[in-house]
Structures are given as structure tokens and as C-alpha cells.
C-alpha atoms as a PDB file:
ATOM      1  CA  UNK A   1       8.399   3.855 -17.106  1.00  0.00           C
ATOM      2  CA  UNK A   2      10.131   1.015 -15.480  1.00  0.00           C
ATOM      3  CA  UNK A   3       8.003  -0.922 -12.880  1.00  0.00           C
ATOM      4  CA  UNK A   4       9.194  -3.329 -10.387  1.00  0.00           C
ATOM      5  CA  UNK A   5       6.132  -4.677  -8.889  1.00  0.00           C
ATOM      6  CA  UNK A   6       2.695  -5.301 -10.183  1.00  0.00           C
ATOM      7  CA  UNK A   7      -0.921  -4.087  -9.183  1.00  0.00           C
ATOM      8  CA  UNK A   8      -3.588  -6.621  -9.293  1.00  0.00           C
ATOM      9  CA  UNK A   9      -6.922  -6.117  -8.350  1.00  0.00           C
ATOM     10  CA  UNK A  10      -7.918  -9.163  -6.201  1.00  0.00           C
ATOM     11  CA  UNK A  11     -11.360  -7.689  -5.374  1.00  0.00           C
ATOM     12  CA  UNK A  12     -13.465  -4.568  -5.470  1.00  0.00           C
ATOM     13  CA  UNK A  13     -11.279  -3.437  -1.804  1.00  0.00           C
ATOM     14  CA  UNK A  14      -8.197  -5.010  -2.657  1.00  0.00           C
ATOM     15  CA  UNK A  15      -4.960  -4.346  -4.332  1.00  0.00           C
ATOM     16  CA  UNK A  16      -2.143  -7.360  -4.941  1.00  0.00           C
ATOM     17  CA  UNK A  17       1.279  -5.901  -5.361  1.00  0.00           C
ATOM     18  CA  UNK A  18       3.703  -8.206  -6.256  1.00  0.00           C
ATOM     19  CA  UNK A  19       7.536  -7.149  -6.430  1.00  0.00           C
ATOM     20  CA  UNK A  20      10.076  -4.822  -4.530  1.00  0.00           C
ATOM     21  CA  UNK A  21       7.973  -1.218  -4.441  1.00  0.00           C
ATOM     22  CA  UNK A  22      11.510   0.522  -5.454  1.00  0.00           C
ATOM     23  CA  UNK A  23      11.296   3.740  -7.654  1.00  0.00           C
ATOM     24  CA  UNK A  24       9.115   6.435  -8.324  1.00  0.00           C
ATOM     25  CA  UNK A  25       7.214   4.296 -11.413  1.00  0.00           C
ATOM     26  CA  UNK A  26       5.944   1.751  -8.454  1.00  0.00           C
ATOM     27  CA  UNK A  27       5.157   4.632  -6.684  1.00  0.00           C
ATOM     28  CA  UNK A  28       3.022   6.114  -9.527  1.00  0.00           C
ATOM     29  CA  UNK A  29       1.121   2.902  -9.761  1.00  0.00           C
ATOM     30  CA  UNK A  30       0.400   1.851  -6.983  1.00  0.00           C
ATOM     31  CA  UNK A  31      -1.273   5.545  -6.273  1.00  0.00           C
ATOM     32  CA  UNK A  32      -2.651   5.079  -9.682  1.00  0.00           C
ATOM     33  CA  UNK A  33      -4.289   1.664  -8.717  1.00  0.00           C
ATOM     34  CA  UNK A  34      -5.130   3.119  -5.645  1.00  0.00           C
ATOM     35  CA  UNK A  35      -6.985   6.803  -6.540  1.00  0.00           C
ATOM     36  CA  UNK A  36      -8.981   4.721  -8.799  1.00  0.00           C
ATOM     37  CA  UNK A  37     -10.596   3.112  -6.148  1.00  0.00           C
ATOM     38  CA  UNK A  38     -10.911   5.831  -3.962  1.00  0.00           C
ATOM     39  CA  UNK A  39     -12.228   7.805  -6.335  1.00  0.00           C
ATOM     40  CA  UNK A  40     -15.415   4.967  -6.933  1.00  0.00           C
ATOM     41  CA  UNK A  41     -16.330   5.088  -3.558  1.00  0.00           C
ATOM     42  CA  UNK A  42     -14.038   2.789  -2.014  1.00  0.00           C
ATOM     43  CA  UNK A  43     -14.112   3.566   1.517  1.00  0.00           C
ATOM     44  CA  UNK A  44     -12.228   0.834   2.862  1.00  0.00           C
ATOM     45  CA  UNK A  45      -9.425  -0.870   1.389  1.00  0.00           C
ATOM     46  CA  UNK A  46      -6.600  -3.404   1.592  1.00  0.00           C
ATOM     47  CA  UNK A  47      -3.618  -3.000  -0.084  1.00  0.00           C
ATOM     48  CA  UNK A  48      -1.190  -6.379  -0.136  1.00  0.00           C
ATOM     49  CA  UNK A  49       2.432  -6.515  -0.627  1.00  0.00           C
ATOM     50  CA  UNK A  50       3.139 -10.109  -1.094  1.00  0.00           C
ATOM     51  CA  UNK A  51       6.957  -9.223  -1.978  1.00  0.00           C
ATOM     52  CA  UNK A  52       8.337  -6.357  -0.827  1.00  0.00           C
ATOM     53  CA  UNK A  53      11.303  -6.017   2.084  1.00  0.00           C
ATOM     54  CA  UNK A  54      10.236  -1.887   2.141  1.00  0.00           C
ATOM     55  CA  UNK A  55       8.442   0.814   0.375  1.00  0.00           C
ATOM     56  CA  UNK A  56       9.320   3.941  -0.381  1.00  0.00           C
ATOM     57  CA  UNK A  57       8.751   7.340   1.863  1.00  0.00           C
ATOM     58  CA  UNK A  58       6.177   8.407  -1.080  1.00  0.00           C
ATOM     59  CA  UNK A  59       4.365   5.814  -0.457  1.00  0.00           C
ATOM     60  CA  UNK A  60       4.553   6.078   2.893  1.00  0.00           C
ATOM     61  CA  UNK A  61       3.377   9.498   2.424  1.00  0.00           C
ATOM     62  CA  UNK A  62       0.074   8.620  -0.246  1.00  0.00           C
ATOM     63  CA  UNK A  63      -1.095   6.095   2.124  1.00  0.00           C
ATOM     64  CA  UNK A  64      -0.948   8.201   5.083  1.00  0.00           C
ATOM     65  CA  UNK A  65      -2.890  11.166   2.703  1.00  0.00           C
ATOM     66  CA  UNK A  66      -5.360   8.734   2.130  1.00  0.00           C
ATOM     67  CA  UNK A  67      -6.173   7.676   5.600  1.00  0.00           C
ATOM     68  CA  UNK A  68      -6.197  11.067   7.288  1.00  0.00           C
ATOM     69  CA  UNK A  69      -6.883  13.218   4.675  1.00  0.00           C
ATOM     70  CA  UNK A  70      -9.016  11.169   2.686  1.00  0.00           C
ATOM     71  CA  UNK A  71     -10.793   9.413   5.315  1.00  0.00           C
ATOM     72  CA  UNK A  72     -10.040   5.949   3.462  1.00  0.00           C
ATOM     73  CA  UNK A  73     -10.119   3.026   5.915  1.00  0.00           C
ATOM     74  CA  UNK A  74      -6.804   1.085   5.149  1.00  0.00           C
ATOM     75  CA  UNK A  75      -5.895  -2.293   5.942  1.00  0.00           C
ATOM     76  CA  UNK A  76      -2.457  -3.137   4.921  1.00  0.00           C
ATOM     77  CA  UNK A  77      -0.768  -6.497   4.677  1.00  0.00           C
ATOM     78  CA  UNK A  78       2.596  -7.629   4.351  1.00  0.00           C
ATOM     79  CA  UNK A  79       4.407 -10.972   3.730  1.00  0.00           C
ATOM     80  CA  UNK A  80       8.044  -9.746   4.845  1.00  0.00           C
ATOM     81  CA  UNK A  81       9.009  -9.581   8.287  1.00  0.00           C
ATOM     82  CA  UNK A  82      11.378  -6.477   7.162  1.00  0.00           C
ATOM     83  CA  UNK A  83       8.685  -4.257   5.547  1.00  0.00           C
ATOM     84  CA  UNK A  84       6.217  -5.585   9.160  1.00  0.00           C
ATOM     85  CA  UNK A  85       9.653  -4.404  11.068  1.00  0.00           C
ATOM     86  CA  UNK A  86       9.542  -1.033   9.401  1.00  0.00           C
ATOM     87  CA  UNK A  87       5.732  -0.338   9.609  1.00  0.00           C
ATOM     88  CA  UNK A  88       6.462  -1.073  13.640  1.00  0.00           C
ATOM     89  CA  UNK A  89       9.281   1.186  13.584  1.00  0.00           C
ATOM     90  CA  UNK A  90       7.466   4.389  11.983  1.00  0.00           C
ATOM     91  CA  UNK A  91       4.858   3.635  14.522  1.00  0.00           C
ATOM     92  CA  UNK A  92       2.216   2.924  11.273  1.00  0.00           C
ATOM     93  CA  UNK A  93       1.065  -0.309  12.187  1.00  0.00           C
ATOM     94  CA  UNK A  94      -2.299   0.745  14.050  1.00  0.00           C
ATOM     95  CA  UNK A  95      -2.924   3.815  11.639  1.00  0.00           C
ATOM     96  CA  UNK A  96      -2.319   1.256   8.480  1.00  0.00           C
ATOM     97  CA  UNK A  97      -4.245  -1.383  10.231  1.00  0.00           C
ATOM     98  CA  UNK A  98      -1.049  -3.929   9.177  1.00  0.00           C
ATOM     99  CA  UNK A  99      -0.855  -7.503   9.395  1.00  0.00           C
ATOM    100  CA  UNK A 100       1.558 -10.241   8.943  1.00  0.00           C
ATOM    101  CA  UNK A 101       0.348 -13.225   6.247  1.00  0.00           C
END
């Protein structure tokens, strides 16, 4: 497994990812990281990408599963004004709850 970004747990809500979310490994962590939460009772979480210019369609995909399948309330953030650009285009900003830091 070759990872480009790292999961950090900032809180007991909120994941840090820090590099470019590129391959199927990132992928598989971050849902990882993620699951684990959900699957304490995390109801509402934030998920933070403090580095990446995209993300993949799977992730695209997980996070959307867990919001209206899962009924997790997700707030996502994002440092890039390409990956903020591309949450705006897919029309995902108000169902990922995204902001710009």
C-alpha cells in the first residue's frame, strides 16, 4: 500500500488529511479512518483536507454513502480553491456541508 496523504484524528468528529487524496490506498484510508468513527456512534463529522487540489470519484462516492445512506451529518472542509471549485461544480457543497479555510 502506497499512501499519499495522511489521516489524523484532530478530535472525536474530526479527521485531518494531509496530502493529494490520489489512488485507491488514500481511498482505503480515509474510508478506513472514517467507518471507524461511524461505526462508534459518530453522528456528525468533519472531515479536513488541508492539501488536496481533488479527490477521487470513490471518495466522492463513500462520502455521499455516508450522508444519505448512513445518515452521517458531514461537514467537509477544504484549503484549495480547486478541490472548493469541484465540490461547487458536482453541486456537493450543501449536501457535504463544505467550507473554505
Amino acid at each position: 500500500m502506497e499512501h499519499n496523504i495522511k489521516v489524523e484524528l484532530e478530535n472525536s468528529n474530526t479527521l485531518k488529511i494531509t496530502g493529494d487524496v490520489k489512488n485507491i490506498d488514500d481511498y482505503q484510508l480515509l474510508k478506513e479512518n472514517a467507518i471507524e468513527l461511524r461505526d462508534k456512534g459518530v453522528q456528525s463529522l468533519t472531515i479536513i483536507f488541508a492539501d488536496s487540489s481533488s479527490i477521487t470519484s470513490s471518495v466522492i462516492g463513500f462520502l455521499l454513502k455516508l450522508v444519505q445512506k448512513d445518515g452521517v451529518n458531514l461537514n467537509i472542509k477544504v484549503a484549495k480553491d480547486s478541490l472548493y471549485s469541484l465540490m461547487e461544480t458536482l453541486s456537493l457543497n450543501s449536501i457535504f456541508n463544505v467550507e473554505k479555510i
